[in-house]
Structure formats: structure tokens, C-alpha cells
Protein backbone atom coordinates (compact mmCIF):
# COMPACT_ATOMS: atom_id res chain seq x y z
CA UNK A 1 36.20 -172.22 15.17
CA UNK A 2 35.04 -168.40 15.38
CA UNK A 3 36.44 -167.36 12.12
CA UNK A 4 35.24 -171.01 10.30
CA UNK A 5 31.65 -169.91 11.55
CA UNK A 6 32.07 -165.88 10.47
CA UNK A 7 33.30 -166.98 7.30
CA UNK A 8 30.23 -168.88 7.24
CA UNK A 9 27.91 -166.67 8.17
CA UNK A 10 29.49 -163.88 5.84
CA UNK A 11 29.00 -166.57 2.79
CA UNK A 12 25.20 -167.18 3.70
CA UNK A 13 24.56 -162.71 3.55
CA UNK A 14 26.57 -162.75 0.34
CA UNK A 15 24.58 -165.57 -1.51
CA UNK A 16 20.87 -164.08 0.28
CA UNK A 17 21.74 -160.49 -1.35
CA UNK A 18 22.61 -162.38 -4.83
CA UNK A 19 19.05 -163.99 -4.82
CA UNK A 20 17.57 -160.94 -3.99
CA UNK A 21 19.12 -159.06 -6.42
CA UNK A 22 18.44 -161.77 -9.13
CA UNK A 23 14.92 -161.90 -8.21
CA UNK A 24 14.86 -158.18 -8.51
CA UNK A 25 16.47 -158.04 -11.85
CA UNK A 26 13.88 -161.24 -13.23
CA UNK A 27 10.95 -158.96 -11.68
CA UNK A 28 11.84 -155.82 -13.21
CA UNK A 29 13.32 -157.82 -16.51
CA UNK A 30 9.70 -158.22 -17.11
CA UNK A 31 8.40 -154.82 -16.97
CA UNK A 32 7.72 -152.95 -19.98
CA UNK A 33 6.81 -149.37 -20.98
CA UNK A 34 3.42 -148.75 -22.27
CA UNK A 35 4.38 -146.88 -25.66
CA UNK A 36 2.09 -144.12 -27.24
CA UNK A 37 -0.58 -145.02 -29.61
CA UNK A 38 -3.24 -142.48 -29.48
CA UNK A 39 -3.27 -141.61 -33.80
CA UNK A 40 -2.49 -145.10 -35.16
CA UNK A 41 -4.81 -146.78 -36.99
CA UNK A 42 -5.68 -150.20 -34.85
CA UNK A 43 -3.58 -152.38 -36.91
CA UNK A 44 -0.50 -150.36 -36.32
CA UNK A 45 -1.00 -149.77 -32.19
CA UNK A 46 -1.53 -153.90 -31.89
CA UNK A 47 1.75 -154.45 -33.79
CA UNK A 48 3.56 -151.96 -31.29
CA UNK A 49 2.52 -153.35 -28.30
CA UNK A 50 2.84 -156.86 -29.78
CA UNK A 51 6.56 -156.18 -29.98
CA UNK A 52 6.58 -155.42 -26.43
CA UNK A 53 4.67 -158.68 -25.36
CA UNK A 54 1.61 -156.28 -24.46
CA UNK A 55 -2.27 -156.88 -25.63
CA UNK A 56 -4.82 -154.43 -27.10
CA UNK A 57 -8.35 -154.58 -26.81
CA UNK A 58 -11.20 -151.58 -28.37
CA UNK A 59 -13.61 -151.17 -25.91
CA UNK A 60 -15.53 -147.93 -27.37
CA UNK A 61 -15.90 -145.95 -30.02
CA UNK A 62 -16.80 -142.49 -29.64
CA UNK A 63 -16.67 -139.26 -32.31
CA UNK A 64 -13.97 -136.88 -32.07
CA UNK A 65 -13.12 -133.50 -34.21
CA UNK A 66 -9.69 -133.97 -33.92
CA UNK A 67 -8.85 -137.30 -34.13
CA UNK A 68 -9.64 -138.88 -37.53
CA UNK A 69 -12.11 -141.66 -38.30
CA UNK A 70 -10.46 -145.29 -37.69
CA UNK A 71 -7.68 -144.66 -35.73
CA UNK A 72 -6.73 -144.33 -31.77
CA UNK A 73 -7.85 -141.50 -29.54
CA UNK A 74 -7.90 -142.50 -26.01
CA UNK A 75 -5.64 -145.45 -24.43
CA UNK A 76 -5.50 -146.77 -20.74
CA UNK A 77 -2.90 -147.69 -19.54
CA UNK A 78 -1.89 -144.02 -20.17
CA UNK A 79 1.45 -144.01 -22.44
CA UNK A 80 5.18 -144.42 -20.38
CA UNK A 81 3.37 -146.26 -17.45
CA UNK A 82 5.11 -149.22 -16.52
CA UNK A 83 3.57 -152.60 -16.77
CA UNK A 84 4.44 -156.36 -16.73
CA UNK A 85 4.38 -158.28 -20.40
CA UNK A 86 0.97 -159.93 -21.49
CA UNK A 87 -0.86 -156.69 -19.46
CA UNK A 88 -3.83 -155.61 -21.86
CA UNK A 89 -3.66 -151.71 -23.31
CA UNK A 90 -7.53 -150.76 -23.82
CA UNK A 91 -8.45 -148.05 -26.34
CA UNK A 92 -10.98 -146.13 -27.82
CA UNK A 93 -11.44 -145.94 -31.42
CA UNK A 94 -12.58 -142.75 -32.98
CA UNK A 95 -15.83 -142.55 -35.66
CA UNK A 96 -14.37 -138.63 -36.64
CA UNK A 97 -16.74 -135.47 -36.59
CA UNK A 98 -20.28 -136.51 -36.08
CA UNK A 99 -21.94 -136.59 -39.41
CA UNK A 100 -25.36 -138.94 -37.97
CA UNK A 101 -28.43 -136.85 -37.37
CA UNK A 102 -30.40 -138.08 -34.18
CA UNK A 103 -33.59 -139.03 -34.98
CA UNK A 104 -36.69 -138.42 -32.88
CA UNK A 105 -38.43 -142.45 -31.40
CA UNK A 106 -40.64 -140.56 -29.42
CA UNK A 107 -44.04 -142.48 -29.46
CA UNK A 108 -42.67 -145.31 -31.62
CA UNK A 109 -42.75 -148.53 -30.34
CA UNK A 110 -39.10 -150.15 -28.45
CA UNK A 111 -38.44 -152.31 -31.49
CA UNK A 112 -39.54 -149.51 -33.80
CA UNK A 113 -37.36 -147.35 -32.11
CA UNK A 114 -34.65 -150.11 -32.23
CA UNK A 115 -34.61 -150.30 -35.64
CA UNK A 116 -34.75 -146.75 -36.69
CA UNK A 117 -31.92 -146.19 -34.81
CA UNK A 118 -29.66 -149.10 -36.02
CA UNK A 119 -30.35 -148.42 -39.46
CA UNK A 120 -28.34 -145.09 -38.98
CA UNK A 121 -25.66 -146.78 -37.13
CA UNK A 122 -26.30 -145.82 -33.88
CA UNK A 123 -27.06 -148.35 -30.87
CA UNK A 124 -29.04 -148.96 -28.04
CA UNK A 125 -27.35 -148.30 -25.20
CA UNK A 126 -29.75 -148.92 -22.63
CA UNK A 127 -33.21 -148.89 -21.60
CA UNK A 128 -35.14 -148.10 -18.20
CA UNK A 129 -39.20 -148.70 -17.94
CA UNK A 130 -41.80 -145.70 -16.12
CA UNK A 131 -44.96 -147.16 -14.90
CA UNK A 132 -47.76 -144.80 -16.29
CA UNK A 133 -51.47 -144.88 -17.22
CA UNK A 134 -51.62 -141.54 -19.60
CA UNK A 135 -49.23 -143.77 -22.29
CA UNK A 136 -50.32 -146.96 -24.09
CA UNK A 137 -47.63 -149.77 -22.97
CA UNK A 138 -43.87 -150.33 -24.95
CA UNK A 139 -44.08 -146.96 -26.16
CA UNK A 140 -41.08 -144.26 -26.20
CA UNK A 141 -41.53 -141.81 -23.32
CA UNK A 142 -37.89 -139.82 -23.86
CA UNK A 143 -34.71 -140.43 -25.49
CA UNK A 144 -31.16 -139.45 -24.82
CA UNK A 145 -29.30 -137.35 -26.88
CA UNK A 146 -32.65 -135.90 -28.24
CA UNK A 147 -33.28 -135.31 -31.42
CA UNK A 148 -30.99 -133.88 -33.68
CA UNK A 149 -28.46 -133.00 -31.00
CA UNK A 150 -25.26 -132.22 -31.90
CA UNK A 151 -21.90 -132.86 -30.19
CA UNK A 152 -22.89 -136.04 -29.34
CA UNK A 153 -20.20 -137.89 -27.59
CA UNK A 154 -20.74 -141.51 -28.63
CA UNK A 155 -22.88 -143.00 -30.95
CA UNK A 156 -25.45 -144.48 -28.64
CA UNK A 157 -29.22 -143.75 -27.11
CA UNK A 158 -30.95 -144.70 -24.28
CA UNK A 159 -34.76 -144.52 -24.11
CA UNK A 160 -37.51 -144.35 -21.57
CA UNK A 161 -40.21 -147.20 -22.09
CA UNK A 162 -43.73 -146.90 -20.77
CA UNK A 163 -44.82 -149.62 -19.15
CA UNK A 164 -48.68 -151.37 -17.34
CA UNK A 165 -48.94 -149.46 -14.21
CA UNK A 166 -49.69 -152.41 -11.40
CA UNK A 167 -52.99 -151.66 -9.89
CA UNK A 168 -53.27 -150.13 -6.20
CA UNK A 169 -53.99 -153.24 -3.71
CA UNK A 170 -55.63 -152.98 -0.31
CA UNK A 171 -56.91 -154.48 2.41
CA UNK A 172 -60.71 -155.15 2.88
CA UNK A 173 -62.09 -153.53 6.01
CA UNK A 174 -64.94 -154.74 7.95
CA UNK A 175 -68.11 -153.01 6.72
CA UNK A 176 -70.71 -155.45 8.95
CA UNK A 177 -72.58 -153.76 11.32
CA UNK A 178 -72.37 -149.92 9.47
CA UNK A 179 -75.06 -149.07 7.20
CA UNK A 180 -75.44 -149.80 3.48
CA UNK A 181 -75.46 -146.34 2.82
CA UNK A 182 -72.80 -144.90 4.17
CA UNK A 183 -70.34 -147.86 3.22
CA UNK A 184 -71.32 -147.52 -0.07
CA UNK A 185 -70.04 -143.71 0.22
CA UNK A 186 -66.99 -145.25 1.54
CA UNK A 187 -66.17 -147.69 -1.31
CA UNK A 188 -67.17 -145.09 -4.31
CA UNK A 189 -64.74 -142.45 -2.79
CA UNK A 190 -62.19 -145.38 -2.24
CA UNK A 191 -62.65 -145.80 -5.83
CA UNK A 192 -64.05 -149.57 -5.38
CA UNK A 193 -67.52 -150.42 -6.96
CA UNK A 194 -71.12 -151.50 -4.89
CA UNK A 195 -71.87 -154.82 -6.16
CA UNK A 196 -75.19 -156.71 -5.21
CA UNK A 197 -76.67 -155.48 -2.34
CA UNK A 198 -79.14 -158.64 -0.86
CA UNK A 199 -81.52 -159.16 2.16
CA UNK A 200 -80.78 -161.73 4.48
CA UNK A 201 -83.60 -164.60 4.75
CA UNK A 202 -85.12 -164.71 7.58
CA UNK A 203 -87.08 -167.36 9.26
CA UNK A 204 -90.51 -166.12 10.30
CA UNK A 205 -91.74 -167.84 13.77
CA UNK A 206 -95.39 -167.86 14.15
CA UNK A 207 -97.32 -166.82 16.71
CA UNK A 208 -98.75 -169.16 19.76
CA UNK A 209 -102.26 -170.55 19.76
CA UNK A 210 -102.81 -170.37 16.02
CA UNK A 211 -102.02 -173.67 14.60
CA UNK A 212 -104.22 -175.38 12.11
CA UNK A 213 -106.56 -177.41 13.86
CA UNK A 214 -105.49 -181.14 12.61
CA UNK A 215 -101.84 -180.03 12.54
CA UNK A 216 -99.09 -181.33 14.54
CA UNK A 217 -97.35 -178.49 17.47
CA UNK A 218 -93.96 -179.40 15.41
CA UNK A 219 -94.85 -178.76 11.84
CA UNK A 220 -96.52 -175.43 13.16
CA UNK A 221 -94.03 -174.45 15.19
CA UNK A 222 -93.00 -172.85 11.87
CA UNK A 223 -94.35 -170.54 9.14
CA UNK A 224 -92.92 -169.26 6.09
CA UNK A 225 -91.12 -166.75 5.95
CA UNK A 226 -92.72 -163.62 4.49
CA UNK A 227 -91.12 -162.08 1.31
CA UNK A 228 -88.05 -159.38 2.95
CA UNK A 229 -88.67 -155.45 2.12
CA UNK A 230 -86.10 -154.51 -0.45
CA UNK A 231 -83.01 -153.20 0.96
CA UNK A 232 -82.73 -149.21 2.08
CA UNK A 233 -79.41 -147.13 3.21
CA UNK A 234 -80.26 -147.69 6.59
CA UNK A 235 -80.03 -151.83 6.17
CA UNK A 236 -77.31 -152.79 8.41
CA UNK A 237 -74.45 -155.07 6.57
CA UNK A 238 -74.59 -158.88 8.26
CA UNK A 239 -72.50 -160.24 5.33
CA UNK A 240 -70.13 -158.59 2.80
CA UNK A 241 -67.95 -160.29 0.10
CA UNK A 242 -65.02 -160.18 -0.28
CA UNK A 243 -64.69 -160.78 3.39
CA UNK A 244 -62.79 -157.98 5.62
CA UNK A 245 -58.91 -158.78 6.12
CA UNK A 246 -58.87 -160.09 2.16
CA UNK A 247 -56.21 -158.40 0.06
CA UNK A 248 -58.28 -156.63 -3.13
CA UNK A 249 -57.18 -154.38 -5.84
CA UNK A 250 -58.44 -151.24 -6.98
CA UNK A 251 -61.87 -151.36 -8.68
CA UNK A 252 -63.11 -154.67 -7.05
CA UNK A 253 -66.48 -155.20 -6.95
CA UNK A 254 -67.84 -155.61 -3.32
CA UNK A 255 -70.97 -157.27 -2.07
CA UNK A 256 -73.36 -156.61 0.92
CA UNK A 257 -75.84 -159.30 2.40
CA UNK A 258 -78.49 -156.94 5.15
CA UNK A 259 -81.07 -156.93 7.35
């Protein structure tokens, strides 16, 4: 009974280590050296990593000196690296010596720029915005490569657009109970602008014992009010607009109301 069960047991090791081993062989049956193809035109590198169940794909272009125009100067995987079949080989194709002069956008316009630049086969490689108020808006602050550099590695720019700077906000503060005068030194060196400045109305209460004879106590009880002296730097603020807490933005008109 022993020996029936070593027998068995010996059986089960021998057929675990043959799937193992087959496994290992299928795995490794599918691995494939990535061949050299840094100098063949594109045409020729697909066809020899066709053959070897591998894909190609150009991601860049860039110039090179040495490598001529059209065919393959960079590759990644690099060559004798071992990958499975259907993994994808990326290159870079090379444009040869630089022969395009870099023009100068500065000033033009972002399609302007656009243009000039495609029309000597370059592209627009990307394009970040600077906030300014010295520059009309969409206009070319900078480039990179500037002009007419030379050793340029690829064939693309990237520009600096100016752009609307956003104006300052703030918060209003609470100007009511200060003098007109010295707010309005506030808000000019805060660079906000004094709007109209008005005099409360005030309702004048007449004094005892001199009604109208004939007149009722109730419709005398009340005169009207004489016309307010105009308003001085000493008024004190009762009223402002915008009100204080309000969010405003720089340059806002404000408006007093005083006494």
C-alpha cells in the first residue's frame, strides 16, 4: 500500500514539473528580440518587426546631422531587449540637418503667429497665457527657440500669449461716521473714484408758540425744511453706496450721503 501511494505521489511531481516546464517553454516561446532599426527608412523597420509579430509606431520627428532625412534615428524599446509578440517599437523619424530659419512672431497676433509658422513647416507646440496691462490682448509676448536659432532640436515653438489682466477686487469698508474729506483721501490713494457726494434731508421742527393763528397744533407741528448748506470735508458720512462689506473692483465709483 506504501509503495502504490509513493509511486503515486512520485507520478503527481513528475507530471507538475512537465506543466511547469511547458508553461515555461509557451511563455518564453513568445518572446521576441527587439531587432535594430535606427537607419531604415520607415517602410523597411515596419517590415522587420512585422516579421517578428512586433508593431511600430512614429511618435516624433526631430532634425539630426547624422542621421539622414526620412529614415530612423531613435527607437524604444532599445534594440536586443526582449519583448512578447504584438509589443509596439516607437521611433523617431529624422527631418536631417536643420535647413528652416526661425522666424520672429513677436507682437503678431496667436493666429498670425500660427500661420507664419506653419507655412515654414514648423508647429505649434504649445502655448501658455501672462496676464499683463503694458500689452494689447492675444498678442506674442516670447517665443521658443527664438528667432533664427540654430541647432534646434525639433521642429516646433511654443509662445507666450498676453492676455486681459482681471481687475483687483476688494471689499468695501465702512466709511459712515469719518469725514468726507478724509475718506475721499482714502478712496483716491486706494485708487477708487469719489462719486456724488449728497446732503441728507432733514426735517426742520419748528419752534413752540409760533403757529399761524387759524392753524391746527398738528399741521404746525411741522415746517419745511430749510434748503441744506452744500456739503464740506468736515460733513460726516450717514450713507455711502456701495454699502460696506460689498465686494467691488478696482476703479468703482463710490457714493457718500452727509450731514
Amino acid at each position: 500500500m506504501f509503495r502504490i501511494a509513493f509511486l503515486a505521489l512520485v507520478m503527481l511531481l513528475v507530471a507538475m514539473v512537465s506543466a511547469l516546464t511547458a508553461m515555461r517553454f509557451a511563455i518564453h516561446g513568445q518572446e521576441v528580440q527587439v531587432p535594430a532599426v535606427i537607419g531604415l527608412t520607415p517602410s523597411e523597420a515596419e517590415h522587420k518587426l512585422a516579421a517578428l509579430g512586433l508593431e511600430m509606431d512614429v511618435e516624433r520627428q526631430y532634425y539630426s546631422p547624422q542621421i539622414p532625412e526620412g529614415r530612423i534615428m531613435m527607437q524604444l524599446p532599445m534594440a536586443a531587449t526582449k519583448v512578447r509578440r504584438g509589443w509596439q517599437v516607437r521611433v523617431a523619424q529624422s527631418l536631417g540637418p536643420q535647413r528652416v530659419s526661425i522666424p520672429d512672431v513677436t507682437g503678431e497676433s496667436e493666429r498670425a503667429a500660427e500661420l507664419n509658422l506653419r507655412r515654414r513647416g514648423l508647429e505649434l507646440s504649445s502655448t501658455a497665457e501672462l496676464q499683463t496691462l503694458a500689452v494689447p490682448p492675444n498678442q506674442v509676448l516670447a517665443q521658443s527657440p527664438p528667432a533664427n536659432a540654430s541647432q534646434v532640436a525639433a521642429p516646433k515653438t511654443s509662445l507666450l500669449i498676453s492676455t486681459t489682466a482681471d481687475p483687483q477686487a476688494f471689499v468695501m469698508p465702512n466709511f459712515v461716521g469719518q469725514p468726507v474729506g478724509t475718506a475721499t483721501r482714502t478712496l483716491q490713494d486706494a485708487g477708487f473714484k469719489l462719486g456724488n457726494v449728497t446732503v441728507a434731508a432733514a426735517v426742520a421742527l419748528q419752534a413752540p408758540g409760533s403757529a399761524v393763528s387759524g392753524s391746527t397744533p398738528t399741521a404746525n407741528a411741522l415746517s419745511s425744511p430749510a434748503t441744506p448748506p452744500p456739503p464740506t470735508p468736515a460733513s460726516v458720512i450717514v450713507l455711502q453706496t456701495p454699502p460696506a462689506g460689498q465686494k467691488i473692483l478696482a476703479g468703482a465709483v463710490v457714493n457718500f450721503e452727509v450731514r
